[in-house]
Protein backbone atom coordinates (compact mmCIF):
# COMPACT_ATOMS: atom_id res chain seq x y z
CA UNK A 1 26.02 -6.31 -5.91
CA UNK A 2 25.32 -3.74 -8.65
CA UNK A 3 21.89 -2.70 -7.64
CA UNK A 4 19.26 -0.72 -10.18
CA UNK A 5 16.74 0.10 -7.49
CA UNK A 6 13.14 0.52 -8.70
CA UNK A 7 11.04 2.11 -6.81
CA UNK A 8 8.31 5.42 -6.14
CA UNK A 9 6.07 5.80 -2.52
CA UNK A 10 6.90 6.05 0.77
CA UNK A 11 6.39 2.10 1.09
CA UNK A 12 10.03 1.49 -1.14
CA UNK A 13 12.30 4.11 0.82
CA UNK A 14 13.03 1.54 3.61
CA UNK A 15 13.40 -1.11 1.55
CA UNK A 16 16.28 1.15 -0.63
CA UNK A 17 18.13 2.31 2.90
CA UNK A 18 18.34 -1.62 3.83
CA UNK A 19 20.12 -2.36 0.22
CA UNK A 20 22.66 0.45 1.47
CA UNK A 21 22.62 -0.68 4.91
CA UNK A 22 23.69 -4.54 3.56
CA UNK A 23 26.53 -2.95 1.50
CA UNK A 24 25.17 -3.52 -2.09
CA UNK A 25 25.54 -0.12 -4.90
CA UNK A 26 22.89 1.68 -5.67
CA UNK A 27 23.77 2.45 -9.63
CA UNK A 28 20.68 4.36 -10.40
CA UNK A 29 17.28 4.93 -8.56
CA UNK A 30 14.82 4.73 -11.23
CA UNK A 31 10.89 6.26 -9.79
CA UNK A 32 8.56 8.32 -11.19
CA UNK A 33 8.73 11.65 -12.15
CA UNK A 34 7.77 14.76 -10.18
CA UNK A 35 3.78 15.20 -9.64
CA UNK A 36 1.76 18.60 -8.60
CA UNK A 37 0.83 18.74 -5.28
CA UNK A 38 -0.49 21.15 -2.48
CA UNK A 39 -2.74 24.11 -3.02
CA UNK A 40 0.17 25.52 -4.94
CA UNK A 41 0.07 22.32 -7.63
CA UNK A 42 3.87 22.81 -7.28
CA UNK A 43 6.06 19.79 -8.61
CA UNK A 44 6.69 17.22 -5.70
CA UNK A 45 9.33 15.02 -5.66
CA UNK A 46 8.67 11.11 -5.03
CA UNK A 47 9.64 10.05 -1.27
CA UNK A 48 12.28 7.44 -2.89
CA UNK A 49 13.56 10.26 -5.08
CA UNK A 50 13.68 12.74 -2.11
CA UNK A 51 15.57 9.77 -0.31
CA UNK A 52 17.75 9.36 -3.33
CA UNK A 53 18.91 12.73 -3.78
CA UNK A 54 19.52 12.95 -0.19
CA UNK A 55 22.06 9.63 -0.06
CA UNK A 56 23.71 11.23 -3.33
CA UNK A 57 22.04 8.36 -5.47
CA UNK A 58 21.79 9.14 -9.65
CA UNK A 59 18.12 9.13 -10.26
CA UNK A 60 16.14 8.25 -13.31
CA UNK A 61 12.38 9.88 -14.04
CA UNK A 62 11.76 8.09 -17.61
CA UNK A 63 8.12 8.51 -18.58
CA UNK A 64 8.32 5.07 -19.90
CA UNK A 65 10.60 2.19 -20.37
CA UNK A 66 8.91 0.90 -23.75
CA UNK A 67 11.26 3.21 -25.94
CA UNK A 68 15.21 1.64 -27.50
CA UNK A 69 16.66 4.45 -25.63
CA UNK A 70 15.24 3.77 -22.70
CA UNK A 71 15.80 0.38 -22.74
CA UNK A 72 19.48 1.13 -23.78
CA UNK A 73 20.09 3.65 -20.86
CA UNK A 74 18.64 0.57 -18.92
CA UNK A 75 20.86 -2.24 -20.05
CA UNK A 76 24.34 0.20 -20.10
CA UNK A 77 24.29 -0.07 -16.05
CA UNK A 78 25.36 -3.57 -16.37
CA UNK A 79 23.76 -4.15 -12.83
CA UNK A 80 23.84 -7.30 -11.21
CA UNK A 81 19.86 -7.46 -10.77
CA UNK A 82 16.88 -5.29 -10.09
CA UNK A 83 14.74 -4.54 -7.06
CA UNK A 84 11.28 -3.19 -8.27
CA UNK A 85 8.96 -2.44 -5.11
CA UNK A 86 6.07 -0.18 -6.05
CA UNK A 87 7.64 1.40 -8.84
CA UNK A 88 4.85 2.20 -11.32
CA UNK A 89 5.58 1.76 -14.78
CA UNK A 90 5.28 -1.56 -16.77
CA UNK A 91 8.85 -3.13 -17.29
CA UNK A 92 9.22 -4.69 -20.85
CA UNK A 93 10.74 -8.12 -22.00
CA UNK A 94 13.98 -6.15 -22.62
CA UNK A 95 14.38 -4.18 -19.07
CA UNK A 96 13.18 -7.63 -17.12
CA UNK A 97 16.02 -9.43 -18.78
CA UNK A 98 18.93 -6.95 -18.60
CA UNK A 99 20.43 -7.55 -15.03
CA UNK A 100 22.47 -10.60 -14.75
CA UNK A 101 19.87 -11.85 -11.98
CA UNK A 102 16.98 -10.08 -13.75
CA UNK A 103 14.23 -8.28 -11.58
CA UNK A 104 12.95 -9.50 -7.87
CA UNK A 105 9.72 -7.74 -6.97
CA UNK A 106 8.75 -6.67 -3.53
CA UNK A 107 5.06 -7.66 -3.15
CA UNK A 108 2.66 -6.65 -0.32
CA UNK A 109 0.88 -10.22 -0.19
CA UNK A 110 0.83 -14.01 -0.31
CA UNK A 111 0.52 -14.74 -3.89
CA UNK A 112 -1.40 -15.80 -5.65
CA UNK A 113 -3.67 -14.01 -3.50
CA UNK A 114 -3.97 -9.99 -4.05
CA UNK A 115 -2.05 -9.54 -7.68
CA UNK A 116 -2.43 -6.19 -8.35
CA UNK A 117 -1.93 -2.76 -7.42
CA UNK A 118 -3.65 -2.34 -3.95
CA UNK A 119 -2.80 -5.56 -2.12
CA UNK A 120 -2.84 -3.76 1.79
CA UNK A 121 -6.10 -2.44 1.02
CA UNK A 122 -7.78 -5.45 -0.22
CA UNK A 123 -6.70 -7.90 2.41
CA UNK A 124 -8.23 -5.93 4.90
CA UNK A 125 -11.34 -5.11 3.57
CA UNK A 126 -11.35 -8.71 2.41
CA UNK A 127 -10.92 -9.96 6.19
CA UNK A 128 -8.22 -11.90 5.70
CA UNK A 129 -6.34 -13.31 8.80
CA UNK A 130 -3.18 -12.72 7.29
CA UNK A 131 -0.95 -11.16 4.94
CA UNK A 132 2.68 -10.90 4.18
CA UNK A 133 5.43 -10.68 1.84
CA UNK A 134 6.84 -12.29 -1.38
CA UNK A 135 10.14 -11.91 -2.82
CA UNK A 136 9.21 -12.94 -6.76
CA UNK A 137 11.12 -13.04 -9.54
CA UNK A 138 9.67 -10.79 -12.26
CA UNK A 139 8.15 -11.98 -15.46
CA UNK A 140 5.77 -10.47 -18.33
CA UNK A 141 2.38 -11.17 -16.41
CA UNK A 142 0.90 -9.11 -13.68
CA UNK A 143 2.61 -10.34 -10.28
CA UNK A 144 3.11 -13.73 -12.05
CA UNK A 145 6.23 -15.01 -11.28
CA UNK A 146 7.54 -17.29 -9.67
CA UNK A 147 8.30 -16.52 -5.46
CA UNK A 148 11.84 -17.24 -4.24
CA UNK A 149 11.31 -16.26 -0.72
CA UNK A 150 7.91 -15.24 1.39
CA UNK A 151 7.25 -14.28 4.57
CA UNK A 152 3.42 -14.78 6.52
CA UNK A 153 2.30 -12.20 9.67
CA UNK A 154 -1.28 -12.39 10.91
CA UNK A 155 -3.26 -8.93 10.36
CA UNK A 156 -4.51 -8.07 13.57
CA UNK A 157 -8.59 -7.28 14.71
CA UNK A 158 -7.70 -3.33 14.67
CA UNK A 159 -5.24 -2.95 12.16
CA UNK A 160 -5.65 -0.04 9.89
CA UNK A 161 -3.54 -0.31 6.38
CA UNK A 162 -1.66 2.36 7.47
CA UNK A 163 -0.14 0.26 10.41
CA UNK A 164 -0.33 -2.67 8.26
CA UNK A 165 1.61 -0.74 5.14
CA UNK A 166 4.50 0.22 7.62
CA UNK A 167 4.96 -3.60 8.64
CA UNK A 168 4.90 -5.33 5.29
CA UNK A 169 7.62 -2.41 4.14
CA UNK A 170 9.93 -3.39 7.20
CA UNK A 171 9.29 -6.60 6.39
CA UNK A 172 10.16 -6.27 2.61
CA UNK A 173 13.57 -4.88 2.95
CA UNK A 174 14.83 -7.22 5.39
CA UNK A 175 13.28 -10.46 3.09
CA UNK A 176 14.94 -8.79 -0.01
CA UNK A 177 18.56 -8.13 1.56
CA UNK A 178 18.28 -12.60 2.80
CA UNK A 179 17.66 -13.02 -0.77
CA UNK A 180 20.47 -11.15 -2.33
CA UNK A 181 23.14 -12.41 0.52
CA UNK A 182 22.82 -15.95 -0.89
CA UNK A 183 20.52 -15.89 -4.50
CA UNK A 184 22.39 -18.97 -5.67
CA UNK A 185 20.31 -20.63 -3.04
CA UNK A 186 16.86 -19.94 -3.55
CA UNK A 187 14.57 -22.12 -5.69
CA UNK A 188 11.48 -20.34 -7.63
CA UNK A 189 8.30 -21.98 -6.79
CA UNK A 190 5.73 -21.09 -9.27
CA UNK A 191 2.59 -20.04 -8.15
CA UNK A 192 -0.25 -22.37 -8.01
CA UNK A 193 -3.64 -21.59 -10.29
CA UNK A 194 -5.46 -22.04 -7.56
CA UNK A 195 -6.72 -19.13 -5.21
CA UNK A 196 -5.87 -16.51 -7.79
CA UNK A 197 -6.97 -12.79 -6.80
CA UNK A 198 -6.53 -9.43 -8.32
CA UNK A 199 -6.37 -6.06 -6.11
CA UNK A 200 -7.46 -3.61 -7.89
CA UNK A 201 -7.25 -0.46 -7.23
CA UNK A 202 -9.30 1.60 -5.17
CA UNK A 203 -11.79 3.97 -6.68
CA UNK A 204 -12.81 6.80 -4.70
CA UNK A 205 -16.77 5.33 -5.30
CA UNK A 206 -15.72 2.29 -3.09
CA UNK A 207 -15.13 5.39 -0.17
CA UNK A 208 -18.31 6.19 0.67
CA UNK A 209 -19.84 4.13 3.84
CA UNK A 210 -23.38 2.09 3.33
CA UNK A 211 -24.54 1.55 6.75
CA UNK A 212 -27.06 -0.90 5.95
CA UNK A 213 -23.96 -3.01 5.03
CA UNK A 214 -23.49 -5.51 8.25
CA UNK A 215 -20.99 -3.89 11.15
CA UNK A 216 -18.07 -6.23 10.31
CA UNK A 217 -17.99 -4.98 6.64
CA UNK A 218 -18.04 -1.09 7.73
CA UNK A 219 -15.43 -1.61 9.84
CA UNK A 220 -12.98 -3.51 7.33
CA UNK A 221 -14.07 -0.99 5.05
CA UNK A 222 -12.68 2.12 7.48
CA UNK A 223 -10.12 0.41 8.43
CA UNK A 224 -8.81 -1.04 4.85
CA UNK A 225 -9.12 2.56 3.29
CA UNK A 226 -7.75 4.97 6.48
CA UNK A 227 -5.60 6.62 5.87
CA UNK A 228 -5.75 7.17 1.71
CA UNK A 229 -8.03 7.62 0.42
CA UNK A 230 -10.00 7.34 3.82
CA UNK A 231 -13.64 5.86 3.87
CA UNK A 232 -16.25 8.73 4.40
CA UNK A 233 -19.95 9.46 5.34
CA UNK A 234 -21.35 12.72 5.61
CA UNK A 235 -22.87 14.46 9.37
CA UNK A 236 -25.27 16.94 8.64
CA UNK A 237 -24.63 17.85 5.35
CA UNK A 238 -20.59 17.78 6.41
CA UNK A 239 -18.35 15.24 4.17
CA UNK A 240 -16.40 13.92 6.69
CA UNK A 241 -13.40 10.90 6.95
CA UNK A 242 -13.54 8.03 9.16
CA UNK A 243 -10.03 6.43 9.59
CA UNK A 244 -10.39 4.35 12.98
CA UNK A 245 -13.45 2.01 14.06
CA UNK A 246 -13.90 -0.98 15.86
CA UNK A 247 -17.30 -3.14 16.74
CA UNK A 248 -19.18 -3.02 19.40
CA UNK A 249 -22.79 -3.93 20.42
CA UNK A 250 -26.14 -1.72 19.62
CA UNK A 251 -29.10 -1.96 17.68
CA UNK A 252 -31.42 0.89 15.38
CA UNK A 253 -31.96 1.92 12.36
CA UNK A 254 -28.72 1.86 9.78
CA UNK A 255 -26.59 5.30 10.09
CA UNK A 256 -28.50 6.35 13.08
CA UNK A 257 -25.93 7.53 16.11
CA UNK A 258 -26.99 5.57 19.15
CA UNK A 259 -25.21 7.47 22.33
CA UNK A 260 -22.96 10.17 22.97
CA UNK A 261 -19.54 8.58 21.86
CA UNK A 262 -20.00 8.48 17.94
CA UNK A 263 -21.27 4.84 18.30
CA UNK A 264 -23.16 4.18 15.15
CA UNK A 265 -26.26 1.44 14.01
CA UNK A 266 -25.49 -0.74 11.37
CA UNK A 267 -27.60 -3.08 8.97
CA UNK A 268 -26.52 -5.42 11.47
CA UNK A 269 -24.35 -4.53 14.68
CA UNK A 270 -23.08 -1.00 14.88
CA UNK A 271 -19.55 0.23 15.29
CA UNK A 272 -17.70 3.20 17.71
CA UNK A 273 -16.06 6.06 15.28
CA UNK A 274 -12.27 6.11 16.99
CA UNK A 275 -10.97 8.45 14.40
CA UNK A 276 -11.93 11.61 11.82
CA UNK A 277 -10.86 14.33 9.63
CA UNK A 278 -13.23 16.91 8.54
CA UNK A 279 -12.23 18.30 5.22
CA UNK A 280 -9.22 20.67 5.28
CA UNK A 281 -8.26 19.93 9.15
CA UNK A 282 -5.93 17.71 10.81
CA UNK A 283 -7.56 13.94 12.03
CA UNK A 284 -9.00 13.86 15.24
CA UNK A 285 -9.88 11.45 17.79
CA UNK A 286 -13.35 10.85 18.61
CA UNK A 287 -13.23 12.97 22.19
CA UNK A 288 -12.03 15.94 20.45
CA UNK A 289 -13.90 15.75 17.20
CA UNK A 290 -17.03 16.34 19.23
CA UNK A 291 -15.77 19.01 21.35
CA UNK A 292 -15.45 20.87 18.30
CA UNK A 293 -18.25 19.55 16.09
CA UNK A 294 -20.77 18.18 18.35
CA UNK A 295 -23.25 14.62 16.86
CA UNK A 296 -26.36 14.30 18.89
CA UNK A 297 -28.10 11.11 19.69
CA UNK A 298 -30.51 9.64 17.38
CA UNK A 299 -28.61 11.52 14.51
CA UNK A 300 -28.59 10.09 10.79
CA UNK A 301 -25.40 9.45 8.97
């Protein structure tokens, strides 16, 4: 097929080398546009655009998709249909009903559950037992549309949304390429009312750990936010990243480190630190951390 491939963060590159991989043409890679980044604020490319221009694909920066000569651009690819995956910019009426087979979305999570921008996150600092992926076909509402194809996988005790981001993108490119070998075959299902939820997303307030909050919630919290933007409590004055956790029995006051391994009182429970970054440094496990920066016993977080 005649592919327009939508798409900006690391999450969409697999699912664009799959499209390749299954033989279809990649007539434009559409992303967004170059941001600042590093201590020099030099212009970065996107990963999918660093993929792109490494395959030899055209790609397509627009700062929106609202304007008759953007739309225009759009439409004169004649593509065959659209695969949006974390692209980033709204698509209007006109864009979603340009390809012969419109747009199919890529989205991180059984919907109805987790519309929004930050689906990964949200499931695990939800709890949830499981997640997955839904092929949907794209309409004017948020994540609204109805799913052609979806695909469950439990989210396991430890899982970090790192791990679980890398899964769910594997998983996304190999449920988009069954859909496009065969799209005569599928049969929307519209999504039910019921059990509607939004992921928003995450604001850097939501980063900072409470300890009072129970053990279970502090360690969905670490987990759900590690590695970006990385749930944080400060040692001693020191801001400092937690990205790995897991429960674990002990008792005293909320914050308060209870024995030599970084295990650490809850409101109720406590949890074992497995992972941190101090700011400016590489991430570190727990050993090593405190080889270098040393947390006594009976210390307050």
């Amino acid at each position: 097929m005649r592919v327009v491939f939508m798409g900006t963060p690391e999450f969409s590159v697999p699912v664009l080398d799959a499209l390749i991989a299954a033989g279809h043409e990649i007539v434009a890679v559409y992303c967004q546009p170059p941001r600042p980044a590093g201590r020099g604020k030099k212009e970065r490319p996107s990963p999918v655009q660093a993929r792109a221009e490494t395959l030899g694909l055209p790609v397509r920066h627009p700062v929106t998709l609202r304007t008759p000569e953007a739309q225009a651009a759009f439409a004169g690819l004649r593509a065959d249909v659209a695969v949006v995956v974390a692209y980033g910019l709204i698509l209007p009426r006109a864009v979603l009903d340009a390809p012969r087979l419109g747009c199919l979305n890529i989205h991180a999570s059984l919907l109805p559950r987790w519309r929004g921008a930050a689906p990964i996150h949200r499931a695990i600092m939800a709890g949830d037992r499981e997640t997955g992926v839904c092929i949907m076909q794209m309409e004017a509402g948020l994540d609204t549309g109805p799913v052609l194809l979806r695909e469950a996988t439990p989210i396991a005790p430890d899982e970090t949304t790192d791990r679980l981001h890398d899964r769910l993108s594997d998983m996304g490119a190999a449920l988009i390429v069954r859909a496009l070998e065969a799209p005569e075959r599928l049969h929307p299902q519209p999504q039910p009312e019921a059990g509607v939820t939004y992921a928003g997303k995450i604001d850097k307030s939501e980063a900072r750990i409470d300890w009072s909050r129970p053990a279970d919630a502090v360690d969905r919290q670490i987990r759900g936010l590690s590695p970006f933007p990385g749930a944080w409590t400060g040692i001693e004055g020191e801001r400092v990243k937690v990205l790995a956790s897991r429960l674990t029995e002990g008792e005293g006051p909320a914050g308060q480190v209870l024995d030599d391994a970084l295990t650490v009182a809850c409101g109720r429970g406590a949890v074992s630190i497995l992972r941190l970054q101090r700011a400016g440094k590489a991430a570190q496990d727990t050993e090593t951390f405190l080889r270098g920066r040393p947390v006594p016993r009976g210390a307050r977080l």
